[in-house]
N, C-alpha and C. Protein backbone atom coordinates (compact mmCIF):
# COMPACT_ATOMS: atom_id res chain seq x y z
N UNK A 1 86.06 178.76 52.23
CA UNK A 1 86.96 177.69 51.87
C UNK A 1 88.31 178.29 51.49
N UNK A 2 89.33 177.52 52.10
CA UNK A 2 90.94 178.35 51.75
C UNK A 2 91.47 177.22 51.24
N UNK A 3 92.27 178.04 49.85
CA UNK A 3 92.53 177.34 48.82
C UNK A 3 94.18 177.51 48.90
N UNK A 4 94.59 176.15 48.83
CA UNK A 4 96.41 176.11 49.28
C UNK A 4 96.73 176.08 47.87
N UNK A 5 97.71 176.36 47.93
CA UNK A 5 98.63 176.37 46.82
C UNK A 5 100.10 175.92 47.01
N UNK A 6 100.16 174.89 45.73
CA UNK A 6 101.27 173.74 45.91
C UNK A 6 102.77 174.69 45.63
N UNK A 7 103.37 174.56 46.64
CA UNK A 7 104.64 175.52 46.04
C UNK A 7 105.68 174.60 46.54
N UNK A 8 107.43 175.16 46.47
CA UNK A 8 108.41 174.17 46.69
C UNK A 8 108.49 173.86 48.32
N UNK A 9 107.68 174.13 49.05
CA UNK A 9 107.82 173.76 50.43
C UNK A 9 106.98 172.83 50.79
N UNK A 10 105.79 172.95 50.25
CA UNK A 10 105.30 171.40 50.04
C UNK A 10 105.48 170.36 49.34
N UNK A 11 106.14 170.70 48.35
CA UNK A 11 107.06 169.64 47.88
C UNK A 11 107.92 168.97 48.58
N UNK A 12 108.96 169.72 48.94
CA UNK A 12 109.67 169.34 50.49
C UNK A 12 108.90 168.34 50.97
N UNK A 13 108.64 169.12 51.99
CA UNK A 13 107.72 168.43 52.54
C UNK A 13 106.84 166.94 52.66
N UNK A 14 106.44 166.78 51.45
CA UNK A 14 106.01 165.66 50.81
C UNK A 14 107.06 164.28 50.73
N UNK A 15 108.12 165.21 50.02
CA UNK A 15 109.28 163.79 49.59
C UNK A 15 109.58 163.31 50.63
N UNK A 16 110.30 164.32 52.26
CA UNK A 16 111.04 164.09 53.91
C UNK A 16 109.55 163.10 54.11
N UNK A 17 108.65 163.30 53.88
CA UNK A 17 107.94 162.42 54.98
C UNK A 17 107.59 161.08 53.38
N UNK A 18 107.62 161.25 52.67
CA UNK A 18 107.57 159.82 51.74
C UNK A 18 109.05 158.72 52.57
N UNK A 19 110.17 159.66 52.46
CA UNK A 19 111.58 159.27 52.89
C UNK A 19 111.26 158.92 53.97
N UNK A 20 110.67 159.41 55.11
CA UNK A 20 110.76 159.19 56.19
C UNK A 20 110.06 157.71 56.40
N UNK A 21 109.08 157.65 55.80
CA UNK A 21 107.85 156.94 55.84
C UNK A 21 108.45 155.07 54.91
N UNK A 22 109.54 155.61 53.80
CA UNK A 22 110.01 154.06 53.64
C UNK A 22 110.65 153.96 54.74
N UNK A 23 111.66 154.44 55.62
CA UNK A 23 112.93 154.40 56.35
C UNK A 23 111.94 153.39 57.41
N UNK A 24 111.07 154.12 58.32
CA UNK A 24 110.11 153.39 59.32
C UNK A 24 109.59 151.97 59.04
N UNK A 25 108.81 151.94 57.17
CA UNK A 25 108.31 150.76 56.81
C UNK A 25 109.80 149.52 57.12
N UNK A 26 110.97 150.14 56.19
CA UNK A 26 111.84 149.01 55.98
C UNK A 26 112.99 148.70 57.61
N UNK A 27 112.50 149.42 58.54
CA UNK A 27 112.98 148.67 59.97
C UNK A 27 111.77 148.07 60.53
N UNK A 28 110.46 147.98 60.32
CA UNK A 28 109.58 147.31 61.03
C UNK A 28 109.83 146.21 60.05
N UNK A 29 110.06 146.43 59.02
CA UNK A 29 109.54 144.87 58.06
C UNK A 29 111.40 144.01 58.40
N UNK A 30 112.52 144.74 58.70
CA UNK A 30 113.49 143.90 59.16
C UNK A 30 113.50 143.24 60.66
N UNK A 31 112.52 144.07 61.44
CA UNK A 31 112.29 143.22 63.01
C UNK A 31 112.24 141.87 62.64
N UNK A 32 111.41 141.39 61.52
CA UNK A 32 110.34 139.95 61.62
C UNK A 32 111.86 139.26 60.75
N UNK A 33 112.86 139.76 60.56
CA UNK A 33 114.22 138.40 59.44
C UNK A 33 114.80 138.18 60.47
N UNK A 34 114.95 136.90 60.45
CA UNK A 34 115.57 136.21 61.55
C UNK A 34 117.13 135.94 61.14
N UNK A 35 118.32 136.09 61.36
CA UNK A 35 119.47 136.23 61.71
C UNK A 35 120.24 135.11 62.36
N UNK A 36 120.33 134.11 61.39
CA UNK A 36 121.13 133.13 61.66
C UNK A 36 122.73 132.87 61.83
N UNK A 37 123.10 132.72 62.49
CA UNK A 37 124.84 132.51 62.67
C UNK A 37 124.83 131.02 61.92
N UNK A 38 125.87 130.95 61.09
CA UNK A 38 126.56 129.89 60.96
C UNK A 38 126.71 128.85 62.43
N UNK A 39 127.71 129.54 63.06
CA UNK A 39 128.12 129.06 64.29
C UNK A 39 128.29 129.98 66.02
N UNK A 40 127.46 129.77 66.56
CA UNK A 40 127.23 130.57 67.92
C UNK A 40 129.09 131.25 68.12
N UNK A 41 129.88 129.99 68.36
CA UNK A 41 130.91 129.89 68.48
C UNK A 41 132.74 130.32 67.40
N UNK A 42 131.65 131.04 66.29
CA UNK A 42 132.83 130.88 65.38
C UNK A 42 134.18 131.10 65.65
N UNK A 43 134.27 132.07 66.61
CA UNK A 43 135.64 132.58 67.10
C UNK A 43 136.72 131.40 66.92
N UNK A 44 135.94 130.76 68.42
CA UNK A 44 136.82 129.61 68.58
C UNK A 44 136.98 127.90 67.92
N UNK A 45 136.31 127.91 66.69
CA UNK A 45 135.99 127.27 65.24
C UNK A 45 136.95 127.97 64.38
N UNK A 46 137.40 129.05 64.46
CA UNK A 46 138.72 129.50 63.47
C UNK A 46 139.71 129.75 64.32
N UNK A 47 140.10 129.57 65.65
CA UNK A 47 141.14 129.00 65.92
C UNK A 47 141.33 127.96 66.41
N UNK A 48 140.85 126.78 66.23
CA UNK A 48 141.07 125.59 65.64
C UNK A 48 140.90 125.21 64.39
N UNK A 49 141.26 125.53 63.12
CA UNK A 49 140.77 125.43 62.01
C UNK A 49 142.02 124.85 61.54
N UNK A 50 143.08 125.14 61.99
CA UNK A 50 144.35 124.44 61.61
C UNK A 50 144.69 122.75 62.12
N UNK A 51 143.31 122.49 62.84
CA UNK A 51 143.57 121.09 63.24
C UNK A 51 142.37 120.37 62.20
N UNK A 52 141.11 121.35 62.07
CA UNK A 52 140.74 120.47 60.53
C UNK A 52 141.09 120.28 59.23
N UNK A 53 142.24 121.41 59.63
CA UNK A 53 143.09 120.90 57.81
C UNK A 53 143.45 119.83 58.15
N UNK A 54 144.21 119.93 59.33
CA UNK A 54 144.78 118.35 59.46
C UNK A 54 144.48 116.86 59.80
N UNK A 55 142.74 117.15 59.96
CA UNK A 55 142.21 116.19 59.68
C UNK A 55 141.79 115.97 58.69
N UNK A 56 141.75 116.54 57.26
CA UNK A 56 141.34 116.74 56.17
C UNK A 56 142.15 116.32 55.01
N UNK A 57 143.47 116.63 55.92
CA UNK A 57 144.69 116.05 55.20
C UNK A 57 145.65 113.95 55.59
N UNK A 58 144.50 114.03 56.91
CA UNK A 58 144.68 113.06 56.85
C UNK A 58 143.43 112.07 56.25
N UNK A 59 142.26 112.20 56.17
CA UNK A 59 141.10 111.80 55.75
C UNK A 59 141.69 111.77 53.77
N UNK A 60 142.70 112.76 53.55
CA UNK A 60 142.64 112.08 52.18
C UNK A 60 143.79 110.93 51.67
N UNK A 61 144.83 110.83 53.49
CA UNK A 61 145.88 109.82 52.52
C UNK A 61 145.48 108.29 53.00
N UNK A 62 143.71 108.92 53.14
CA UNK A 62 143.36 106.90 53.29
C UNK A 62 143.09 106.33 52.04
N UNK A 63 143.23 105.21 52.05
CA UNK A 63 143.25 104.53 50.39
C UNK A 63 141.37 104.06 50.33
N UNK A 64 140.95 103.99 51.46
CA UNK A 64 138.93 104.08 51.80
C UNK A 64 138.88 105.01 52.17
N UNK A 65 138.04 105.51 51.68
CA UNK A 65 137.45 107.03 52.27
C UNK A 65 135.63 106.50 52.90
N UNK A 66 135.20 107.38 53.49
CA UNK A 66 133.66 107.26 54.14
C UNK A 66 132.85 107.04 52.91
N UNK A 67 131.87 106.29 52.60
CA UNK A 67 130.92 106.46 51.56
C UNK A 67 129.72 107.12 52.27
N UNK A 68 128.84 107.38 51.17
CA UNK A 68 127.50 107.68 51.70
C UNK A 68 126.52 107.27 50.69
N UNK A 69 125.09 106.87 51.21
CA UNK A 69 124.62 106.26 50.51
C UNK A 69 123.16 106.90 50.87
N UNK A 70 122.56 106.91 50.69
CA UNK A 70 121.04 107.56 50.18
C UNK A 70 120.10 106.91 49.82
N UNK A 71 118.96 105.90 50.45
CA UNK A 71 118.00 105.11 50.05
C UNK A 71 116.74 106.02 50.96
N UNK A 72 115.75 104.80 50.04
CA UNK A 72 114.15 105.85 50.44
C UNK A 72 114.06 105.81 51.96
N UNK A 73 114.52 105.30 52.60
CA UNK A 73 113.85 105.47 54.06
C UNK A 73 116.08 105.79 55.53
N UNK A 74 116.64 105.76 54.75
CA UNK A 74 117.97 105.90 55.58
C UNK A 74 118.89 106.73 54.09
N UNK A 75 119.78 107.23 55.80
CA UNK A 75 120.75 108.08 55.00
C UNK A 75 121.80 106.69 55.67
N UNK A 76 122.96 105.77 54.58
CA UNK A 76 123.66 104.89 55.35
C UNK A 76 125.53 105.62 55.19
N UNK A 77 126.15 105.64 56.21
CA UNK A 77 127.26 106.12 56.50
C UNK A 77 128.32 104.78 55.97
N UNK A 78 129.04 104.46 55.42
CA UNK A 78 129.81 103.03 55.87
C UNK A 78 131.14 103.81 55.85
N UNK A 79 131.78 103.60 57.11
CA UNK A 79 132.97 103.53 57.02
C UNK A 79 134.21 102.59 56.55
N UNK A 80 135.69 102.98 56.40
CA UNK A 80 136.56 102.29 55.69
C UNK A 80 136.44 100.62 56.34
N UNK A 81 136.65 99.65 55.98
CA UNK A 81 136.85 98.72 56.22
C UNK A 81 138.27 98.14 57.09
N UNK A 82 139.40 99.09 56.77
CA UNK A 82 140.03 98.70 57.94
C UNK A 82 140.48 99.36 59.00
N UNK A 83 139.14 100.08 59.41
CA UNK A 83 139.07 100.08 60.86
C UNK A 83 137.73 99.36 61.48
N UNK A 84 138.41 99.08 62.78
CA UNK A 84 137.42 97.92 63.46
C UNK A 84 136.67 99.66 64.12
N UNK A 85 135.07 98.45 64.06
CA UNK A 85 134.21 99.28 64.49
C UNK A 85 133.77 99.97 66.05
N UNK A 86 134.72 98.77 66.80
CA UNK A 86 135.05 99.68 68.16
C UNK A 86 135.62 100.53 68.14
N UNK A 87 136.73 100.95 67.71
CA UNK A 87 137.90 101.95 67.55
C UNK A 87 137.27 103.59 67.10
N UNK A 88 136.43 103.28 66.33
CA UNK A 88 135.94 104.84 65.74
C UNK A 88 134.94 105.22 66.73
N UNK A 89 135.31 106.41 66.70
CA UNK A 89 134.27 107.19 67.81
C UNK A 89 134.36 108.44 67.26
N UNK A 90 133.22 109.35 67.61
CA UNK A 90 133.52 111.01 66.84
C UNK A 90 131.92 111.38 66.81
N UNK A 91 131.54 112.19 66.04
CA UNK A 91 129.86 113.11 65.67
C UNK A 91 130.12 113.50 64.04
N UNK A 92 128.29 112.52 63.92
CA UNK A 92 127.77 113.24 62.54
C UNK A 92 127.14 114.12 62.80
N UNK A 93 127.46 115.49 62.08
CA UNK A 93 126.77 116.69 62.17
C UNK A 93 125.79 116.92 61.04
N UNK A 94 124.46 116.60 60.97
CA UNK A 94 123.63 117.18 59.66
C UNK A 94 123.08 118.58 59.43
N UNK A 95 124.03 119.37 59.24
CA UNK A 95 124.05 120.99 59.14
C UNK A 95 123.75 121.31 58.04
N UNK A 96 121.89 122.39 58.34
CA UNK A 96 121.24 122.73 57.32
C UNK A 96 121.49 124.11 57.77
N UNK A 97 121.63 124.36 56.07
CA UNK A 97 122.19 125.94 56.02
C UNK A 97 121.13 126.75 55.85
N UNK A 98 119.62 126.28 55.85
CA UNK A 98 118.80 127.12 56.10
C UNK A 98 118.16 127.69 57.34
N UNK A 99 117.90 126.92 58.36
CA UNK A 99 117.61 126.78 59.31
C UNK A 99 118.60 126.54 60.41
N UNK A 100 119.21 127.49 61.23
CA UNK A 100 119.87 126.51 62.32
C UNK A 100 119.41 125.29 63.42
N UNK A 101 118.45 125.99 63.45
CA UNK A 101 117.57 124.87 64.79
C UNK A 101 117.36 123.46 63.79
N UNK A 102 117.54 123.51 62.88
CA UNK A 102 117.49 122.04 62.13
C UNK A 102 118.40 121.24 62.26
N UNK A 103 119.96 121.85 62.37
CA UNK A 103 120.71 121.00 62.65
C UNK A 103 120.40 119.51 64.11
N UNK A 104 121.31 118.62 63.33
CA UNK A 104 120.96 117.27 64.18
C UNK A 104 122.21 116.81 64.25
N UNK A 105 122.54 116.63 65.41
CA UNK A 105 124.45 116.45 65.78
C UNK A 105 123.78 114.30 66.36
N UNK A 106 124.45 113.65 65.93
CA UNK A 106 124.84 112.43 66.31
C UNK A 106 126.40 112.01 66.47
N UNK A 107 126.14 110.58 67.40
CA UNK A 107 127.40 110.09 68.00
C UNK A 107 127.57 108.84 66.81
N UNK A 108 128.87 108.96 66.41
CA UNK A 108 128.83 107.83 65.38
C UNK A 108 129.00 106.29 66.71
N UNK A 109 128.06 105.34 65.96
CA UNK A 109 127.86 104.58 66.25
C UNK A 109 127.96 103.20 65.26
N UNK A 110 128.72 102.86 64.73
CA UNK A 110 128.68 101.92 62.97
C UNK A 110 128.56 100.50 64.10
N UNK A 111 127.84 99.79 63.20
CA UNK A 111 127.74 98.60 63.51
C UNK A 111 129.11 97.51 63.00
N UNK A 112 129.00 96.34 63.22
CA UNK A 112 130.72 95.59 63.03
C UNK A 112 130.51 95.36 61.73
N UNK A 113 129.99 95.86 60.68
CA UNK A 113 130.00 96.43 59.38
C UNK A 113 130.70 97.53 59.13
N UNK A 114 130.90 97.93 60.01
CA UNK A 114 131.47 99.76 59.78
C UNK A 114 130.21 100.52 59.14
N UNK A 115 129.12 100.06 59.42
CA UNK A 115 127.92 101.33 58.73
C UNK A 115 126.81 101.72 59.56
N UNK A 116 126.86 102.55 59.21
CA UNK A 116 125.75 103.44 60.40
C UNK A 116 124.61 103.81 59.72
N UNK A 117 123.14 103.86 60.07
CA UNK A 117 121.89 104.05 59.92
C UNK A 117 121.20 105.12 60.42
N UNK A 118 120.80 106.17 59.67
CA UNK A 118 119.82 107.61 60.31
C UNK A 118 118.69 107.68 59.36
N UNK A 119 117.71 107.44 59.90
CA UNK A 119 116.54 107.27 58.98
C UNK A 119 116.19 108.69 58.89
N UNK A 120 115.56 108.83 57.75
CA UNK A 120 114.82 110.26 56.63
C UNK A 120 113.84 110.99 57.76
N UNK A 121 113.43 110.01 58.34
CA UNK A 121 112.10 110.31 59.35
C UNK A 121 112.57 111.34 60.50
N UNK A 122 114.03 111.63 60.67
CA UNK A 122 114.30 112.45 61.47
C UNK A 122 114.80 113.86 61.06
N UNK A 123 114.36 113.89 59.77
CA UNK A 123 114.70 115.08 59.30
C UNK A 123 113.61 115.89 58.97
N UNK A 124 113.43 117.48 59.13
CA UNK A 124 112.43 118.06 58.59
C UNK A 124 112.68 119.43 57.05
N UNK A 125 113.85 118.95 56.80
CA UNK A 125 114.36 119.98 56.10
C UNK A 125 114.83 118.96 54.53
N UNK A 126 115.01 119.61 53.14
CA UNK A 126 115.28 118.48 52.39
C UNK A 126 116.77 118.98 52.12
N UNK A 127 117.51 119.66 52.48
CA UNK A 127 119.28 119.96 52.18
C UNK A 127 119.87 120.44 53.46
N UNK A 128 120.74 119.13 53.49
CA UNK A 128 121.67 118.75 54.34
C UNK A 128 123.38 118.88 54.13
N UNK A 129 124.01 119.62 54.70
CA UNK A 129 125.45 119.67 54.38
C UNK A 129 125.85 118.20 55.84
N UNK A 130 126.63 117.40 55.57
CA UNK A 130 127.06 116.49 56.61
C UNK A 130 128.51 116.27 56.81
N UNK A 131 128.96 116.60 58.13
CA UNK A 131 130.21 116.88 58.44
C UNK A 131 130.42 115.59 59.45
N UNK A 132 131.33 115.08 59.19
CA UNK A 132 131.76 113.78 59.79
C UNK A 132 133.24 113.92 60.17
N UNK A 133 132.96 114.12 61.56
CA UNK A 133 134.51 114.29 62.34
C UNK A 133 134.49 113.19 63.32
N UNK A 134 135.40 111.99 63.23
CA UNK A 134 136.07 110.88 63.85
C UNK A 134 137.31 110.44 63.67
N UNK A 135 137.52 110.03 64.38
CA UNK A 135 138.21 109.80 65.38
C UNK A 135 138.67 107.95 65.54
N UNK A 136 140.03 107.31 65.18
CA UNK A 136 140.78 106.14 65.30
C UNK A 136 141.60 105.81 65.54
N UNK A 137 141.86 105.52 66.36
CA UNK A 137 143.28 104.74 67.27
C UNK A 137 144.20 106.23 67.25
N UNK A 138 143.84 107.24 68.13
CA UNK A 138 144.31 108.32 68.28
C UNK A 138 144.57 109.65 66.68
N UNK A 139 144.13 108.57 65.52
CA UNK A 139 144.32 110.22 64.62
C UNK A 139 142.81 110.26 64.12
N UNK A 140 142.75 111.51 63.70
CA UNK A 140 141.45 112.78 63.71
C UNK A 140 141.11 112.44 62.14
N UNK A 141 140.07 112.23 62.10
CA UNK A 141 139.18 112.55 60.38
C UNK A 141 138.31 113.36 60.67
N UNK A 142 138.21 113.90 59.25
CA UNK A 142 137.21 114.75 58.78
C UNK A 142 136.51 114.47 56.98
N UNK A 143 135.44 114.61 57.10
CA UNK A 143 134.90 114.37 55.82
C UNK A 143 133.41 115.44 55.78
N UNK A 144 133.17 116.06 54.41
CA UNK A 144 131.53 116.78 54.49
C UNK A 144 131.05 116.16 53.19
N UNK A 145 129.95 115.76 53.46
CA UNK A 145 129.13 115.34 52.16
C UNK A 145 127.77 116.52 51.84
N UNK A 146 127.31 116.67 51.06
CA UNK A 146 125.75 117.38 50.88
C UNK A 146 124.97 116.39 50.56
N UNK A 147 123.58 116.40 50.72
CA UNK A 147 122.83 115.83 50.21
C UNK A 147 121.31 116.33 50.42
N UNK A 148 120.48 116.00 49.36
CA UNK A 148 119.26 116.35 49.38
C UNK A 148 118.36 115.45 49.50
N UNK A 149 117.08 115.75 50.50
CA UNK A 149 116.36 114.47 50.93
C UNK A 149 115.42 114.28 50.10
């Protein structure tokens, strides 16, 4: 029987492959995190970004702004009252910041109420950031609400 003896080269030794041995664990265990973009597209989302200030800046010199409303079975949108409900056209975006594939892009559609209806049932996530970009008699709004389902 041959009897080793622990000296500073197996020490060495020991720590390079402990080191080595997290380095391997912590890239197999980063394969499985999934890597979400904000936006596929951001590039060209920050150079247009100077036209959502300016829808942002016009969305605040309305004297109605968009409400939002939150009951057990609908999320309800109502828009300002004086615009007619033909005239608005544009997309609600319900952008969850956890998940991208959750996002749910709709065509605003308000009834001659000015209010629009998206029931709970189409959501699978409970926090929602909602970006509302439309569009009236040629000028641009913008509005974001959050909400939790």
């Amino acid at each position: 029987m041959v009897k080793t003896k622990f000296n500073w080269g197996w020490g060495i030794f020991i720590v390079l492959m402990l080191f080595f041995g997290t380095i391997i664990l912590r890239i197999i265990l980063s394969l499985g995190i999934e890597d979400d973009v904000i936006t596929k597209d951001y590039y060209h989302k920050e150079l247009n970004y100077e036209k959502e200030i300016q829808k942002q800046k016009n969305t605040n010199q309305l004297l109605e702004k968009i409400t939002l409303f939150q009951s057990k079975d609908f999320v309800i949108i109502t828009f300002p009252k004086a615009f007619k409900s033909h005239t608005i056209k544009g997309n609600v975006q319900f952008y969850c910041p956890s998940k991208t594939n959750k996002d749910l892009l709709f065509k605003i559609e308000p009834d001659t109420n000015n209010i629009q209806k998206f029931s709970i049932s189409n959501f699978s996530e409970k926090r929602y950031q909602i970006k509302i970009d439309w569009t009236s008699d040629t000028i641009s709004y913008y509005q974001e609400f959050n909400i939790n389902l």
